[in-house]
C-alpha atoms as a PDB file:
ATOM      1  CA  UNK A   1     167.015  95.803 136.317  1.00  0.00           C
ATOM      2  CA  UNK A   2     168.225  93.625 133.433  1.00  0.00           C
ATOM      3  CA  UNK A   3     171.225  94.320 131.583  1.00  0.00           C
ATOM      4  CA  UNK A   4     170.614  93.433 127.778  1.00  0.00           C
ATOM      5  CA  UNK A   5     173.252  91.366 126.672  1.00  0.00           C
ATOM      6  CA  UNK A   6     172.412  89.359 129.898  1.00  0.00           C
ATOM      7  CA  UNK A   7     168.670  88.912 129.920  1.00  0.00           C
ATOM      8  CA  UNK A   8     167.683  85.443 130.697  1.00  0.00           C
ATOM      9  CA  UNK A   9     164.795  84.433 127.734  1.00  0.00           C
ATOM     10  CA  UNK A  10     161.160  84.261 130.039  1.00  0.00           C
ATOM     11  CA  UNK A  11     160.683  80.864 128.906  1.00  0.00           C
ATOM     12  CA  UNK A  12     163.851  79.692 130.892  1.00  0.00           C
ATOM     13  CA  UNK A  13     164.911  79.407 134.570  1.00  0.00           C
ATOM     14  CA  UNK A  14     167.951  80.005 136.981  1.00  0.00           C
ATOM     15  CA  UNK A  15     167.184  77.776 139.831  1.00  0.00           C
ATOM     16  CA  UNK A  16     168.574  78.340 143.059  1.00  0.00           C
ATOM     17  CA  UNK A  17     168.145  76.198 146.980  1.00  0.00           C
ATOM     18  CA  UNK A  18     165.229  77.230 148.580  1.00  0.00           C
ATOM     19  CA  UNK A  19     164.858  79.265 151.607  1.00  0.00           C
ATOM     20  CA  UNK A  20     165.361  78.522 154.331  1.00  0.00           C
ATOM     21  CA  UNK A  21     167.461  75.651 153.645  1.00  0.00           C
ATOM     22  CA  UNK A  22     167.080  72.166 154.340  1.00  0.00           C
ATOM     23  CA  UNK A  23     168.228  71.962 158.060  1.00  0.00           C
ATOM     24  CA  UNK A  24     169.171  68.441 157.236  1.00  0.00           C
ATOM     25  CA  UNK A  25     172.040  69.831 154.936  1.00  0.00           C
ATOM     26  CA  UNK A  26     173.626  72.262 157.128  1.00  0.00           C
ATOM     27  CA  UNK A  27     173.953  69.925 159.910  1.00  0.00           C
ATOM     28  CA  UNK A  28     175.289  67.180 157.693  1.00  0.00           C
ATOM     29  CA  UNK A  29     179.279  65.606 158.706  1.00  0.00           C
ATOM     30  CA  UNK A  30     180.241  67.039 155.424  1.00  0.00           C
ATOM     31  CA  UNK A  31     179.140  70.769 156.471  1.00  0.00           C
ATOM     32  CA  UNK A  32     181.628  73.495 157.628  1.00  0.00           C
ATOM     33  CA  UNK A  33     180.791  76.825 158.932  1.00  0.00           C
ATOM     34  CA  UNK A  34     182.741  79.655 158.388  1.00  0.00           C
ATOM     35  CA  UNK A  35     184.210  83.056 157.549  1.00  0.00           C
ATOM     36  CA  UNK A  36     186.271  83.363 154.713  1.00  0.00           C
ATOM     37  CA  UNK A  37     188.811  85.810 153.606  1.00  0.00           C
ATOM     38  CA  UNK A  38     187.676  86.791 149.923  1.00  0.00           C
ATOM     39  CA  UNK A  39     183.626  86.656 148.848  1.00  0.00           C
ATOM     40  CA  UNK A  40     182.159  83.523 147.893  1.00  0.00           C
ATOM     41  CA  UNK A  41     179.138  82.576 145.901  1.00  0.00           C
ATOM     42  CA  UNK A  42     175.955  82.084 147.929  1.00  0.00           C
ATOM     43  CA  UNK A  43     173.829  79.279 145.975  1.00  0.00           C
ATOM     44  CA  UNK A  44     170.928  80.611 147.286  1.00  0.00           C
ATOM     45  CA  UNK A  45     170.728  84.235 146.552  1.00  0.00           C
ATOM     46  CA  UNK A  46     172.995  83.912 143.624  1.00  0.00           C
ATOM     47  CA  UNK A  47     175.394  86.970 145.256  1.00  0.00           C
ATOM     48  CA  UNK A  48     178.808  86.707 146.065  1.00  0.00           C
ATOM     49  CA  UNK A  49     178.987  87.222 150.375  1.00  0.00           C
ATOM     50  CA  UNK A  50     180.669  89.830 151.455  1.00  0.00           C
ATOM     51  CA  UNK A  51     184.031  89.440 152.951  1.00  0.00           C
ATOM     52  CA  UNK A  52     183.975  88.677 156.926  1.00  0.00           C
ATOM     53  CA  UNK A  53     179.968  87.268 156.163  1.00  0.00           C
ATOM     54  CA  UNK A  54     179.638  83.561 157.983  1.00  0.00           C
ATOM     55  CA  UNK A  55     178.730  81.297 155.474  1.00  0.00           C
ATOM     56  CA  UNK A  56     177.834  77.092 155.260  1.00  0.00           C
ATOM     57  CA  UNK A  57     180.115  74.961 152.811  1.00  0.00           C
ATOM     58  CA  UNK A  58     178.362  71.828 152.079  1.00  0.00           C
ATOM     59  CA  UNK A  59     178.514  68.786 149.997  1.00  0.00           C
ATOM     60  CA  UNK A  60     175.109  69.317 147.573  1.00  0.00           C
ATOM     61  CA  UNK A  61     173.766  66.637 144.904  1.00  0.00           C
ATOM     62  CA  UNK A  62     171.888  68.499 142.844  1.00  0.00           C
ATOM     63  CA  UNK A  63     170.462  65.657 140.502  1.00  0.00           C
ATOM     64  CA  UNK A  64     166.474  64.529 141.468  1.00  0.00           C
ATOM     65  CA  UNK A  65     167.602  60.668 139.641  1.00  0.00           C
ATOM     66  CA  UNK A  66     170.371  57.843 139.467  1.00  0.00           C
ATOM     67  CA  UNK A  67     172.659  58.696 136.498  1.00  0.00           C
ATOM     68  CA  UNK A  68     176.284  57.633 135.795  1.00  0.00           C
ATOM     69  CA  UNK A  69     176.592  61.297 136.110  1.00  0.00           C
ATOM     70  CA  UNK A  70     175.705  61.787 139.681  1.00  0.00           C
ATOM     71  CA  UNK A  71     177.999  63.132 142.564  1.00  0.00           C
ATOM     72  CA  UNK A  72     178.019  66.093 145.072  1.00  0.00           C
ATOM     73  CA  UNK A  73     179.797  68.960 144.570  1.00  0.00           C
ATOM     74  CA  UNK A  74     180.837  71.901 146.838  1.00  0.00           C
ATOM     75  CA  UNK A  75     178.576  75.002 147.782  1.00  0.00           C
ATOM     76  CA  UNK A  76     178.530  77.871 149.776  1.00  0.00           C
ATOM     77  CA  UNK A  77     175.403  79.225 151.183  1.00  0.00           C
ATOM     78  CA  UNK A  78     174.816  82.810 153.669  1.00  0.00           C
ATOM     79  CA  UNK A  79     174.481  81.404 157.478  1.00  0.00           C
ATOM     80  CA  UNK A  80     172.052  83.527 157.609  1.00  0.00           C
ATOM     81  CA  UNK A  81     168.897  83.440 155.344  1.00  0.00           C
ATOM     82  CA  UNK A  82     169.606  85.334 152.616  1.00  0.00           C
ATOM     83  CA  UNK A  83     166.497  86.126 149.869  1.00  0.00           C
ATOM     84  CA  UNK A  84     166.267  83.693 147.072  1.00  0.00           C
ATOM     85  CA  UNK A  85     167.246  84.280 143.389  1.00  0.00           C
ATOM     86  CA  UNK A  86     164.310  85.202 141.456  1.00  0.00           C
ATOM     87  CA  UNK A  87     161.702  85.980 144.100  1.00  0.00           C
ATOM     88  CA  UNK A  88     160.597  89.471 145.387  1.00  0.00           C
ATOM     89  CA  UNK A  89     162.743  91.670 146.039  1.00  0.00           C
ATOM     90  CA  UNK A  90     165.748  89.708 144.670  1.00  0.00           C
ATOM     91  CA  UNK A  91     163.535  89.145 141.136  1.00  0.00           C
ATOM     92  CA  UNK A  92     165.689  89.923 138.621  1.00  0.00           C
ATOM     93  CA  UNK A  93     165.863  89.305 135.130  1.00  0.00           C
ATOM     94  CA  UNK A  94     169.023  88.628 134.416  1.00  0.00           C
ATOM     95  CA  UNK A  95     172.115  86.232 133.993  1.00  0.00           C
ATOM     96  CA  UNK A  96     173.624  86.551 138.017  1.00  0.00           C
ATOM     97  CA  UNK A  97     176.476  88.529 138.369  1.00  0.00           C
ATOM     98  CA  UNK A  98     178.328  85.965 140.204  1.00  0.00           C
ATOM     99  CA  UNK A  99     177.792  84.072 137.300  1.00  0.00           C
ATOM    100  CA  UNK A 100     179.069  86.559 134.516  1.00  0.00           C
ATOM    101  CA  UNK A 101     182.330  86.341 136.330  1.00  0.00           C
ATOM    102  CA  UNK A 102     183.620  83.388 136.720  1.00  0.00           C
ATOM    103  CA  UNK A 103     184.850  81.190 133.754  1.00  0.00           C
ATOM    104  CA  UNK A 104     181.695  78.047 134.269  1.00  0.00           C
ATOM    105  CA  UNK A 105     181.316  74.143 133.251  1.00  0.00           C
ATOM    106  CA  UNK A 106     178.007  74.281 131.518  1.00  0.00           C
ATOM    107  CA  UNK A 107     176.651  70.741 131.475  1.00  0.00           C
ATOM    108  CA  UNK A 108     173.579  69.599 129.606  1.00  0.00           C
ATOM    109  CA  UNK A 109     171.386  66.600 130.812  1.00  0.00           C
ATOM    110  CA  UNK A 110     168.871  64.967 128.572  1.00  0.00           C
ATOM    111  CA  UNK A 111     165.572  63.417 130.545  1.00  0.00           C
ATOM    112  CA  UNK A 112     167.611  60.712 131.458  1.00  0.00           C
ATOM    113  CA  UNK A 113     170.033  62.783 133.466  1.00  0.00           C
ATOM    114  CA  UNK A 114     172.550  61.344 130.866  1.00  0.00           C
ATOM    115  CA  UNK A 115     175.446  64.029 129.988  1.00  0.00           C
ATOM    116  CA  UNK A 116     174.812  65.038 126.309  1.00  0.00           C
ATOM    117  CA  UNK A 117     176.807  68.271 125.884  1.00  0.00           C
ATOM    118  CA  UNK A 118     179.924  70.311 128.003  1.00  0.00           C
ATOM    119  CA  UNK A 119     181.426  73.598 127.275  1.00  0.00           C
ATOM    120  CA  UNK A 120     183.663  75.934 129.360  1.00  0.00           C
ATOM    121  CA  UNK A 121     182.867  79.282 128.875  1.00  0.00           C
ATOM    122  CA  UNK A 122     182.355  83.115 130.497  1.00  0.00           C
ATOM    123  CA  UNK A 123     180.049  85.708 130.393  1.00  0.00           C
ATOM    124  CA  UNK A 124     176.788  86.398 127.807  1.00  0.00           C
ATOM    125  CA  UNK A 125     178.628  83.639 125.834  1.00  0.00           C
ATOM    126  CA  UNK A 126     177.541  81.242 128.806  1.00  0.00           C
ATOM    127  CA  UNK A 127     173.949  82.094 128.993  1.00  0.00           C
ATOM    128  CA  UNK A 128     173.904  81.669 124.977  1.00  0.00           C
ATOM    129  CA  UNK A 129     175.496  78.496 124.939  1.00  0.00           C
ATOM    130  CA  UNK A 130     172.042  77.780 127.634  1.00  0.00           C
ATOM    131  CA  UNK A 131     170.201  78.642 124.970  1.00  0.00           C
ATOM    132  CA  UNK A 132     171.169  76.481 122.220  1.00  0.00           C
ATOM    133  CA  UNK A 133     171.862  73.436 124.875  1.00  0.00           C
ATOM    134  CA  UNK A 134     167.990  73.862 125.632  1.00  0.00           C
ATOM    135  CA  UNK A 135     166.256  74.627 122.827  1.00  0.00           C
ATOM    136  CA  UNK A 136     168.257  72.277 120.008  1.00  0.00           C
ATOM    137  CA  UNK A 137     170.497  70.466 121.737  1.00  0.00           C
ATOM    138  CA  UNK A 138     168.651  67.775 123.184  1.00  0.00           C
ATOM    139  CA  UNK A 139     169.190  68.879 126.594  1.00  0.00           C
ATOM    140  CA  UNK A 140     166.241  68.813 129.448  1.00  0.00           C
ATOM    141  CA  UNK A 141     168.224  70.786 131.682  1.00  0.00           C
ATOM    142  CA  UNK A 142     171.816  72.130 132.522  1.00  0.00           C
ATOM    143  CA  UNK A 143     174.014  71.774 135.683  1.00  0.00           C
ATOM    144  CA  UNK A 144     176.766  75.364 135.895  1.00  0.00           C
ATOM    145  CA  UNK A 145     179.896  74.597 138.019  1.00  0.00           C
ATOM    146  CA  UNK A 146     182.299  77.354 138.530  1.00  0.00           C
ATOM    147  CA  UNK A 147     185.160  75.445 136.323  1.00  0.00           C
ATOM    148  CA  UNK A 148     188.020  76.901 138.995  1.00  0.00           C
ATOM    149  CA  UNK A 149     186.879  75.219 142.157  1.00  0.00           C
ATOM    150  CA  UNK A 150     183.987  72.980 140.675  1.00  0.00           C
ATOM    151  CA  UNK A 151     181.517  74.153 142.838  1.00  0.00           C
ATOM    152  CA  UNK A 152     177.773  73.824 141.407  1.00  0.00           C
ATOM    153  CA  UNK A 153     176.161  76.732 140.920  1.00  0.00           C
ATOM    154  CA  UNK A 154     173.109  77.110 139.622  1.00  0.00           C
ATOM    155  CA  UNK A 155     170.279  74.542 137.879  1.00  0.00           C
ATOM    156  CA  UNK A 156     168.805  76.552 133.914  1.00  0.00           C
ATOM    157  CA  UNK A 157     166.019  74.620 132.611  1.00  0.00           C
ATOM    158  CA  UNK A 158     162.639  75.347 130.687  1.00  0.00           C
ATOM    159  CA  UNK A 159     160.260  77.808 132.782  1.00  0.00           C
ATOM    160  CA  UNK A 160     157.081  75.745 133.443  1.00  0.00           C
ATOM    161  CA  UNK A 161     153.708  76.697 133.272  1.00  0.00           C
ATOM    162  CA  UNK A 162     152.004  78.672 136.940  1.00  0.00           C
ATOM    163  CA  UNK A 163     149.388  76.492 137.805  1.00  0.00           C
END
């Protein structure tokens, strides 16, 4: 179920880690399991855990090429496989709650994973800032932090084709 002012456009996509996750992560030095106190946002299912859930904090690099630009960031992921954003039944059609409620660092990459735009912003005014960033603003794809902690969030870029 979509709520309007949140709809993400069908040509554009909220990626999220696959499932299961890369064991190679969660066994990493940098990894820490644990149980925390308040809910956290799972990168994978794009839902906040819910308080007393085990969850994986890891160090994540979420750019596929060198750029000035590059660097891990914090994440949080279920310890338990959780269902991934945008596949059945978890398919939804809108901008993820977990999202809509946090103020975020949108960052917009051109195809040489060079920085070309930033904005800190909240809510539907987030997923229209995606929007512009992709289709006039010379971006190939955007990075969302949470702008509190800096954890990443969540890859938006230009749905391709199904083959």
């Amino acid at each position: 179920m979509s709520d309007g002012s949140f709809a993400i456009p069908t040509w554009m996509k909220w990626k999220a880690l696959p499932v299961p996750l890369d064991p190679t992560f969660a066994s990493a030095a940098t990894s820490r399991t644990m149980t925390p106190a308040t809910p956290v946002p799972c990168r994978r299912c794009l839902h906040d855990t819910v308080q007393g859930q085990e969850v994986i904090l890891l160090s994540y690099d979420p750019f596929l090429g060198d750029s000035p630009y590059r660097s891990r960031s914090p994440i949080f992921v279920h310890a338990e496989d959780c269902q991934e954003y945008g596949t059945a039944p978890n398919k939804d059609e809108s901008m993820p709650l977990q999202q809509r409620s946090r103020m975020l660092s949108i960052r917009g990459f051109d195809e040489h994973s060079m920085m070309v735009w930033a904005e800190l912003l909240e809510d539907a005014e987030a997923l229209r800032m995606c929007e512009e960033m992709l289709v006039g603003g010379g971006c190939e794809y955007i990075h969302i932090h949470y702008a509190r902690y800096g954890c990443f969030a969540v890859k938006v870029e230009r749905r391709r084709a199904e083959k």
